[in-house]
PDB file of N, CA and C in Angstrom:
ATOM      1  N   UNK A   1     173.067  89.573  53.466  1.00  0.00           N
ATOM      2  CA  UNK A   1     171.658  89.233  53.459  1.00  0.00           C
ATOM      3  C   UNK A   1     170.975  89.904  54.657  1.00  0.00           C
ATOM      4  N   UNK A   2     169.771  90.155  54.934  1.00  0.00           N
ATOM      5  CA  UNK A   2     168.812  91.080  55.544  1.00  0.00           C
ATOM      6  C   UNK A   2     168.224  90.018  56.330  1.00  0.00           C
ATOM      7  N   UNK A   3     168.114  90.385  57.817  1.00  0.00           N
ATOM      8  CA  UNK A   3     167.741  89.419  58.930  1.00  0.00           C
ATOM      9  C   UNK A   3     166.207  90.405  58.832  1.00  0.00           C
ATOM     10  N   UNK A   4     165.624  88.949  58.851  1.00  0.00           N
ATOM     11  CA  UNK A   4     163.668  89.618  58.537  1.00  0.00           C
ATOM     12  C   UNK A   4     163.282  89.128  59.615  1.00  0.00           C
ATOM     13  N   UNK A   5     163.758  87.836  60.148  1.00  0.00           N
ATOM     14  CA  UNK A   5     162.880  87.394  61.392  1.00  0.00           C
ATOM     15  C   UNK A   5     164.169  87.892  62.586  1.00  0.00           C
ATOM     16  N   UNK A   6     163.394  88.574  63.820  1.00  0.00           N
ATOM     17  CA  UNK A   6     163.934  88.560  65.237  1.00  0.00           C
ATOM     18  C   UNK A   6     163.584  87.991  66.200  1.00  0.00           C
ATOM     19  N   UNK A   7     164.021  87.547  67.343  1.00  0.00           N
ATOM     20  CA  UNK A   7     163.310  87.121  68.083  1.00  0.00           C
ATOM     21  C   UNK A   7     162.895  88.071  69.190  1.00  0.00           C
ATOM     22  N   UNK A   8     162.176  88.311  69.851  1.00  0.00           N
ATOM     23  CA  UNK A   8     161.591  89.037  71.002  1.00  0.00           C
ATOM     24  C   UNK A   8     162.652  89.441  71.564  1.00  0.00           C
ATOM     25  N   UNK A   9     163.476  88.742  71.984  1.00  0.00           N
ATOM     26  CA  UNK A   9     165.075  89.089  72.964  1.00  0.00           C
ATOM     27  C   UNK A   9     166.126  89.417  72.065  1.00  0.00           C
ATOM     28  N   UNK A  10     165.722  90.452  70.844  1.00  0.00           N
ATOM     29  CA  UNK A  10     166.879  90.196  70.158  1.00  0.00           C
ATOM     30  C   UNK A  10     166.621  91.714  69.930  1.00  0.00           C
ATOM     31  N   UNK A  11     166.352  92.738  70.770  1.00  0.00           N
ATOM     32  CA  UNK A  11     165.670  94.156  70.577  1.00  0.00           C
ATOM     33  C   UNK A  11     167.181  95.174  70.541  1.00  0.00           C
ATOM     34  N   UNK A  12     168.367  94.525  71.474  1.00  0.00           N
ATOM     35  CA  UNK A  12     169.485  94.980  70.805  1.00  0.00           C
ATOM     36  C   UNK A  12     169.894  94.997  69.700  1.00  0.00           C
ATOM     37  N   UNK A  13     170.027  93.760  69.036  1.00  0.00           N
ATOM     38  CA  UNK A  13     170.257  93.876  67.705  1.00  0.00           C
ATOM     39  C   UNK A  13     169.626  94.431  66.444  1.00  0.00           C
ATOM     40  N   UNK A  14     168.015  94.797  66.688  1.00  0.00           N
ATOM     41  CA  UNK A  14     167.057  95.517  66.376  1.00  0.00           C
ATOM     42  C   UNK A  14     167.859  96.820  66.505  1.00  0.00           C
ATOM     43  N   UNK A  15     167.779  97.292  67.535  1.00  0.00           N
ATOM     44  CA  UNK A  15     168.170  98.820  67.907  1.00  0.00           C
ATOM     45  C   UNK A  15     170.184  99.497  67.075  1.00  0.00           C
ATOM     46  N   UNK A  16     170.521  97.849  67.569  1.00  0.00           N
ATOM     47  CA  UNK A  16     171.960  98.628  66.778  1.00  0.00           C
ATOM     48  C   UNK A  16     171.273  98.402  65.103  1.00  0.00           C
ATOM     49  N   UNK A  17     170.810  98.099  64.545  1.00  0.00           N
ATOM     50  CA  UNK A  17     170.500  97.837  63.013  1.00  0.00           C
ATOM     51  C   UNK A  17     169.959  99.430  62.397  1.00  0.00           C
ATOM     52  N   UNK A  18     169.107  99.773  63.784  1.00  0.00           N
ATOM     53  CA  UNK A  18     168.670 101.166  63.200  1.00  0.00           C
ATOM     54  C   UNK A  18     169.101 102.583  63.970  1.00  0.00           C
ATOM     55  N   UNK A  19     169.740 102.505  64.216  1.00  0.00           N
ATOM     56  CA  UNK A  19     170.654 103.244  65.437  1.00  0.00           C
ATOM     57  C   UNK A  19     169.927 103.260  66.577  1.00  0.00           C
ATOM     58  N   UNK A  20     169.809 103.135  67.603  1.00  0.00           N
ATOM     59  CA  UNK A  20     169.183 103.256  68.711  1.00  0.00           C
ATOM     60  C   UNK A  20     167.446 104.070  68.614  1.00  0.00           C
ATOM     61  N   UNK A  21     167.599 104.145  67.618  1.00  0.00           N
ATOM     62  CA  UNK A  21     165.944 105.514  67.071  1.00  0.00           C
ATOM     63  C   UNK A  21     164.710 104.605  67.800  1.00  0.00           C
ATOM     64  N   UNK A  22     164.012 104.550  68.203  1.00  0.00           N
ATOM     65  CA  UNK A  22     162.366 103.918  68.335  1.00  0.00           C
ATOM     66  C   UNK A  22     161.741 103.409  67.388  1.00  0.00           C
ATOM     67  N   UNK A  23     161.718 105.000  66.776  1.00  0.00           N
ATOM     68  CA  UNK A  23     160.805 105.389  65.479  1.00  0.00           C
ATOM     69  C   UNK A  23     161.031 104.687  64.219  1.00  0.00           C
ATOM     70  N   UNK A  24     162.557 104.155  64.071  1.00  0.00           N
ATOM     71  CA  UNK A  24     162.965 103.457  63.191  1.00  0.00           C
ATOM     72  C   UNK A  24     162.368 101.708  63.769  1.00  0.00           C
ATOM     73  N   UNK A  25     162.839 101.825  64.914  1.00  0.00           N
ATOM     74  CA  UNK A  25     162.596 100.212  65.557  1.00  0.00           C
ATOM     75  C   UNK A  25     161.181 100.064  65.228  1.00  0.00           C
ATOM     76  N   UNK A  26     160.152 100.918  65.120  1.00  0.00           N
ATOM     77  CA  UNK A  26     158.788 100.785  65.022  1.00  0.00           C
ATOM     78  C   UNK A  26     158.680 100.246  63.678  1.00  0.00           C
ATOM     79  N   UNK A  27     159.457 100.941  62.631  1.00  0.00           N
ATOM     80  CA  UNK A  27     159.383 101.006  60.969  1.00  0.00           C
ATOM     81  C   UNK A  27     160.065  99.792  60.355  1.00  0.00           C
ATOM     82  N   UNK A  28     160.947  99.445  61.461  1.00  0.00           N
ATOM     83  CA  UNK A  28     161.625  98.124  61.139  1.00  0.00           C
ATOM     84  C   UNK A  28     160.777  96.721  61.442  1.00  0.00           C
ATOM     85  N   UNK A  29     160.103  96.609  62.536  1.00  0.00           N
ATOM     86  CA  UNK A  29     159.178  95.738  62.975  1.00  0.00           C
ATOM     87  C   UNK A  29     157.977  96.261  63.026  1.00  0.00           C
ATOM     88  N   UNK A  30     157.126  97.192  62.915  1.00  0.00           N
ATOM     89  CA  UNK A  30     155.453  97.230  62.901  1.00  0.00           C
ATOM     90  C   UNK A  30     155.421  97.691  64.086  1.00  0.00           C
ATOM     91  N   UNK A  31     154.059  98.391  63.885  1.00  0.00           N
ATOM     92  CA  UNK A  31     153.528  98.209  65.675  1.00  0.00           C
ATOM     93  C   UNK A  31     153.476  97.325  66.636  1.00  0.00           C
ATOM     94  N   UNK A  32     152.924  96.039  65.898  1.00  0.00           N
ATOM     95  CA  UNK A  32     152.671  95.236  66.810  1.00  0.00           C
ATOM     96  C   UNK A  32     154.024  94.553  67.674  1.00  0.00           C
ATOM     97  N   UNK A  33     154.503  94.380  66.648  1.00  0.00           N
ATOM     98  CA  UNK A  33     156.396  94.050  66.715  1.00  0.00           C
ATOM     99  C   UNK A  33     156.919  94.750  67.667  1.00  0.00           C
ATOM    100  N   UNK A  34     156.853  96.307  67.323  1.00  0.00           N
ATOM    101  CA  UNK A  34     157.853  96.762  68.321  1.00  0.00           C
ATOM    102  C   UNK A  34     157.013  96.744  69.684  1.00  0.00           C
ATOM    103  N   UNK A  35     155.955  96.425  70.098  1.00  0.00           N
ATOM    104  CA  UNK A  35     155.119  96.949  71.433  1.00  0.00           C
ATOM    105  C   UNK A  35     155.536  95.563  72.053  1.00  0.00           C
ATOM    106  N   UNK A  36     155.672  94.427  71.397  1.00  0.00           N
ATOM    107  CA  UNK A  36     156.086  93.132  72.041  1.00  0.00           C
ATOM    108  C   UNK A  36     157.423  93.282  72.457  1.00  0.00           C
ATOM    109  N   UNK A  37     158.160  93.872  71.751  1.00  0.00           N
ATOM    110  CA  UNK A  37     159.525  93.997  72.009  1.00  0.00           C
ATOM    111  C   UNK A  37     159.883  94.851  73.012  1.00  0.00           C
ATOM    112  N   UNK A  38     159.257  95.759  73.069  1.00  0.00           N
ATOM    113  CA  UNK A  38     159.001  97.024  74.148  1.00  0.00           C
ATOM    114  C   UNK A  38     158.847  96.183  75.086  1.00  0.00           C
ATOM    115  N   UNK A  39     157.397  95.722  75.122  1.00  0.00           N
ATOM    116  CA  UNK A  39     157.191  94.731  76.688  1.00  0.00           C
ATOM    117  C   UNK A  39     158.272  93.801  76.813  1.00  0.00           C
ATOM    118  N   UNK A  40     158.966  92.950  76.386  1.00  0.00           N
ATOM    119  CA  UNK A  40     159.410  91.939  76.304  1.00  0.00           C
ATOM    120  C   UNK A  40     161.260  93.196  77.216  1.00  0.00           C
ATOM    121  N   UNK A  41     160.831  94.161  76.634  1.00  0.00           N
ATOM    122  CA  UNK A  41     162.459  95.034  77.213  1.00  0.00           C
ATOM    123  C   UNK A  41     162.312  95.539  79.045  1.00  0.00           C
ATOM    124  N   UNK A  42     160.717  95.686  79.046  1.00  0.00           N
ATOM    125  CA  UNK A  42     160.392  95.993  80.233  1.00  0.00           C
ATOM    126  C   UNK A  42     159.619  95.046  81.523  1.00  0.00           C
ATOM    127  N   UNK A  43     160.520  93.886  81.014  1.00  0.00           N
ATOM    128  CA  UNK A  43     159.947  92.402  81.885  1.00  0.00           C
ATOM    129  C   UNK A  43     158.903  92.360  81.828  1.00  0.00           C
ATOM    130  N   UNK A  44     157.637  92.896  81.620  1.00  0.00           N
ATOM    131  CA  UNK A  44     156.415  92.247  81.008  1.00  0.00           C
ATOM    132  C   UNK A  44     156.441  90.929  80.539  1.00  0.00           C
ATOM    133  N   UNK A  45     155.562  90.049  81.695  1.00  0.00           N
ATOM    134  CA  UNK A  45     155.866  88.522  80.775  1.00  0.00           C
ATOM    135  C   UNK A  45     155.330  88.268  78.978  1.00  0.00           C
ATOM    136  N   UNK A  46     156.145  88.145  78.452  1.00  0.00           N
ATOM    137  CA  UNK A  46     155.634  87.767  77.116  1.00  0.00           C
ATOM    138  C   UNK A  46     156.490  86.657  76.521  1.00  0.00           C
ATOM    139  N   UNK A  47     155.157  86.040  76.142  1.00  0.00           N
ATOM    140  CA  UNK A  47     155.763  84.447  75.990  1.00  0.00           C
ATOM    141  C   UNK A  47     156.758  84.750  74.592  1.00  0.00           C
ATOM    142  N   UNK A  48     157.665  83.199  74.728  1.00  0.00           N
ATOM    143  CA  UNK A  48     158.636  83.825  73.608  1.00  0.00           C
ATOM    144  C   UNK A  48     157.881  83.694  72.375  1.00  0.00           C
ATOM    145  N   UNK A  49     158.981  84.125  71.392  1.00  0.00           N
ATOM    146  CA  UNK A  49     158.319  84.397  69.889  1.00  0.00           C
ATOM    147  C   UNK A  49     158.856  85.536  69.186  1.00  0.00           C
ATOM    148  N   UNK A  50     158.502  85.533  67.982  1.00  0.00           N
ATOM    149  CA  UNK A  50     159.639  86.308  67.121  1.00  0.00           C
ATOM    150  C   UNK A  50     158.004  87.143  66.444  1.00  0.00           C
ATOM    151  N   UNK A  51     159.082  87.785  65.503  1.00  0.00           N
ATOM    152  CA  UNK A  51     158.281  88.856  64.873  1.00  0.00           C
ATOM    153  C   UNK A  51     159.226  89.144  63.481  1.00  0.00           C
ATOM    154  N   UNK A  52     158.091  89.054  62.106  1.00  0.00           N
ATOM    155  CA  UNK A  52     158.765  89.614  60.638  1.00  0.00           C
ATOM    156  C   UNK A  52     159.055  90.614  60.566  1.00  0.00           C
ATOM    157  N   UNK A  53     160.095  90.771  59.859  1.00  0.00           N
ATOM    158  CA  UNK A  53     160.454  92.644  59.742  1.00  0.00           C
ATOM    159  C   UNK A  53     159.098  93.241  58.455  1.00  0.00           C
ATOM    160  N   UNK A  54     158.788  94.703  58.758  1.00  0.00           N
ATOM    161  CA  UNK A  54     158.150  95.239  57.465  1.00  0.00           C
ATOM    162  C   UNK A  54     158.401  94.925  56.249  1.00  0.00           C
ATOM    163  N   UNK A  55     159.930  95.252  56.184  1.00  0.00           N
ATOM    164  CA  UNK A  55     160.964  95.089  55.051  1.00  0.00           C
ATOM    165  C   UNK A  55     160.582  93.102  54.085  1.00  0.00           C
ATOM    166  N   UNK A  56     160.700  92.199  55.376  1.00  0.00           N
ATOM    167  CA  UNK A  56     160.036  90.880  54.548  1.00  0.00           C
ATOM    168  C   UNK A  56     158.474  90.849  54.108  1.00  0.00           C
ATOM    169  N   UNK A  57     157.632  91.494  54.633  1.00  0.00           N
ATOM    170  CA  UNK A  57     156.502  91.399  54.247  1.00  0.00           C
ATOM    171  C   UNK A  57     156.510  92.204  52.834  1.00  0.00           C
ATOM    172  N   UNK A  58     157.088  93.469  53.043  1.00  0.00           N
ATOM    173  CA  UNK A  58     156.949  94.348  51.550  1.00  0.00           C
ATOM    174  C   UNK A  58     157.416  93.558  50.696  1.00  0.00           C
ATOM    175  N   UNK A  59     158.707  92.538  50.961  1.00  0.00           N
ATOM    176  CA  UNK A  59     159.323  91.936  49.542  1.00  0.00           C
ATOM    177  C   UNK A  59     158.350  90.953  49.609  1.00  0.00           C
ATOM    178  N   UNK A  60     157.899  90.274  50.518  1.00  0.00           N
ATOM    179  CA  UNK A  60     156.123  89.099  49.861  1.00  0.00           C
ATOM    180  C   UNK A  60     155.249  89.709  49.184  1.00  0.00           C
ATOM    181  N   UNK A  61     154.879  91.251  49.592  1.00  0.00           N
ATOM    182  CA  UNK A  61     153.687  91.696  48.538  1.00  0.00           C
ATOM    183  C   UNK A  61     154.489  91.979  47.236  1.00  0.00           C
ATOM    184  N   UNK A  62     155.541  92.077  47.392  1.00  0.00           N
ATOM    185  CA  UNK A  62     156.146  92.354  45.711  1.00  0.00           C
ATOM    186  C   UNK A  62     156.160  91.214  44.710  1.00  0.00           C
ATOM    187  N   UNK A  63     156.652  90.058  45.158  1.00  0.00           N
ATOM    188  CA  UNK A  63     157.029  88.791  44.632  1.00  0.00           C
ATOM    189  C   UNK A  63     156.049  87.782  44.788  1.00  0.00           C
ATOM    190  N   UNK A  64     155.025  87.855  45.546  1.00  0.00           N
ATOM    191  CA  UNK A  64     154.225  86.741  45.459  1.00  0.00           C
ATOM    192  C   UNK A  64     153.357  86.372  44.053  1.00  0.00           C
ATOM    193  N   UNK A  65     152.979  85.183  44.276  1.00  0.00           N
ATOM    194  CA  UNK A  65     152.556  85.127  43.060  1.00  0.00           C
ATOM    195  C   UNK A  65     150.941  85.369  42.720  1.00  0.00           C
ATOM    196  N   UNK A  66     150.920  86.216  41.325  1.00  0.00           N
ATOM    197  CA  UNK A  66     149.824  86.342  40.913  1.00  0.00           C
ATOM    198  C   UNK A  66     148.915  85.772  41.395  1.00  0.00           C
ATOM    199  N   UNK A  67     148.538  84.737  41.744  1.00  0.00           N
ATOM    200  CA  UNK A  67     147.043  83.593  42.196  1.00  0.00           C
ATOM    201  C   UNK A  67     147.017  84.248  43.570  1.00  0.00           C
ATOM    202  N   UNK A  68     148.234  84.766  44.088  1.00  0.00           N
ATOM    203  CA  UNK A  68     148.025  84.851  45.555  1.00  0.00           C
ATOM    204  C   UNK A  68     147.555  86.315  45.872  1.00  0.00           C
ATOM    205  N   UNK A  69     147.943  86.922  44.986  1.00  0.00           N
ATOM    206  CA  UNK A  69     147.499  88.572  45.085  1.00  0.00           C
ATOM    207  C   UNK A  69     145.875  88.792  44.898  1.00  0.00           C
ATOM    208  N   UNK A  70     145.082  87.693  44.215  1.00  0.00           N
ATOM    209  CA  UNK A  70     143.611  87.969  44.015  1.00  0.00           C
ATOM    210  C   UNK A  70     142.709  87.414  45.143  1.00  0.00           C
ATOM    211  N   UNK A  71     143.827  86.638  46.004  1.00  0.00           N
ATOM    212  CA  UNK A  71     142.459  85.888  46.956  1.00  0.00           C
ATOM    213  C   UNK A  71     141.685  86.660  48.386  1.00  0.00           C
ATOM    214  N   UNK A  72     141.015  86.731  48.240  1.00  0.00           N
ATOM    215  CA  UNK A  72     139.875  87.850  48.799  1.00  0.00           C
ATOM    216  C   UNK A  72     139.178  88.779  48.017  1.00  0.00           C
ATOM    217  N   UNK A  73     139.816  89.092  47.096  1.00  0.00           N
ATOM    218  CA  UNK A  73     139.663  90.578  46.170  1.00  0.00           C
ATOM    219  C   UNK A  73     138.225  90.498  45.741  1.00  0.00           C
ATOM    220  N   UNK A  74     137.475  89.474  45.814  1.00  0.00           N
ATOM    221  CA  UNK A  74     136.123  89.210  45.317  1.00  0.00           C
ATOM    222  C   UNK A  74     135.201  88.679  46.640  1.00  0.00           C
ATOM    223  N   UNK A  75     135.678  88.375  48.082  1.00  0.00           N
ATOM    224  CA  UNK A  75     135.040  88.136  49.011  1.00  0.00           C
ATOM    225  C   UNK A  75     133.634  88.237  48.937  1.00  0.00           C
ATOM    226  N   UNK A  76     132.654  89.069  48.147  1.00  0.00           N
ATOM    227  CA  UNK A  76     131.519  89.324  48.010  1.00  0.00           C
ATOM    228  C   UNK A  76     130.973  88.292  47.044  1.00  0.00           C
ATOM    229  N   UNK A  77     131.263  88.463  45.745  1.00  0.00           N
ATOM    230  CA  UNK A  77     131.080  87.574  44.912  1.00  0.00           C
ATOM    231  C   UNK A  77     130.987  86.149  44.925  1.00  0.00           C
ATOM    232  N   UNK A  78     130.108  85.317  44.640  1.00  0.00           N
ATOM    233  CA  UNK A  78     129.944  84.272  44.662  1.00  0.00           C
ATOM    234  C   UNK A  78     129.433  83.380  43.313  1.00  0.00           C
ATOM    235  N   UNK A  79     129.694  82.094  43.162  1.00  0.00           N
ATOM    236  CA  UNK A  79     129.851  81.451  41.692  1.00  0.00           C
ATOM    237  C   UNK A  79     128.352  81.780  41.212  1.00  0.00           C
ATOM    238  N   UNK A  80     127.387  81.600  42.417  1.00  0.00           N
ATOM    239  CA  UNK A  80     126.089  81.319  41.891  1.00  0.00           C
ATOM    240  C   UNK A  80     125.422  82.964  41.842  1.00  0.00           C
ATOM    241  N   UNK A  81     126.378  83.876  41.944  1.00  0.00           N
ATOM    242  CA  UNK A  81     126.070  85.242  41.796  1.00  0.00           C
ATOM    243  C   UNK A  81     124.781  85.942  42.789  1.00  0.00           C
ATOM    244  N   UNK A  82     124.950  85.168  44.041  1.00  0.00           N
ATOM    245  CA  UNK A  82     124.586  85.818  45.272  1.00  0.00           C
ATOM    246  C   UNK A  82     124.995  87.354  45.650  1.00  0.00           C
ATOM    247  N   UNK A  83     126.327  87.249  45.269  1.00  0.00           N
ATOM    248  CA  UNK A  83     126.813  88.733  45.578  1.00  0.00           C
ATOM    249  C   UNK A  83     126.703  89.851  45.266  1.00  0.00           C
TER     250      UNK A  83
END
C-alpha cells in the first residue's frame, strides 16, 4: 500500500521513496509540501504537521463522487438567475 500522508520530519523517507532526486520530492509532495519539508530540513521553525502526497489527491479527483465533482462549477449562477 502507498504512504500518502508524511509527516514534516519524515523527508528521509520521502527522499529514499524517490531516490534522493528534489525534483521527484517536489512531484511527490507539491510545492507547498516540499518547501515545508525543505524548511522543516533546514531548522526553520515550522510547526509540526504533515502534508498529502500528489499521488492521494489525483486518486480523490479520480474516485470522488459525482455530487462532489460539480460543486463550484456554477459559482456564478444562482437559483433566482442573478448570474
Amino acid at each position: 500500500m502507498k504512504k500518502w500522508v508524511y509527516l514534516f520530519d519524515e523527508l528521509d523517507e520521502v527522499e529514499a521513496r524517490v531516490g534522493k532526486n528534489w525534483d521527484a520530492v517536489r512531484a511527490l509532495l507539491g510545492g507547498k509540501g516540499a518547501g515545508l519539508f525543505d524548511m522543516t530540513r533546514a531548522g526553520v521553525p515550522v510547526p509540526p504537521g504533515f502534508t498529502v502526497t500528489t499521488e492521494a489527491c489525483n486518486e480523490y479527483q479520480k474516485n470522488r463522487p459525482v455530487s462532489a465533482r460539480n460543486v463550484g462549477t456554477n459559482a456564478r449562477s444562482t437559483p433566482e438567475g442573478g448570474g
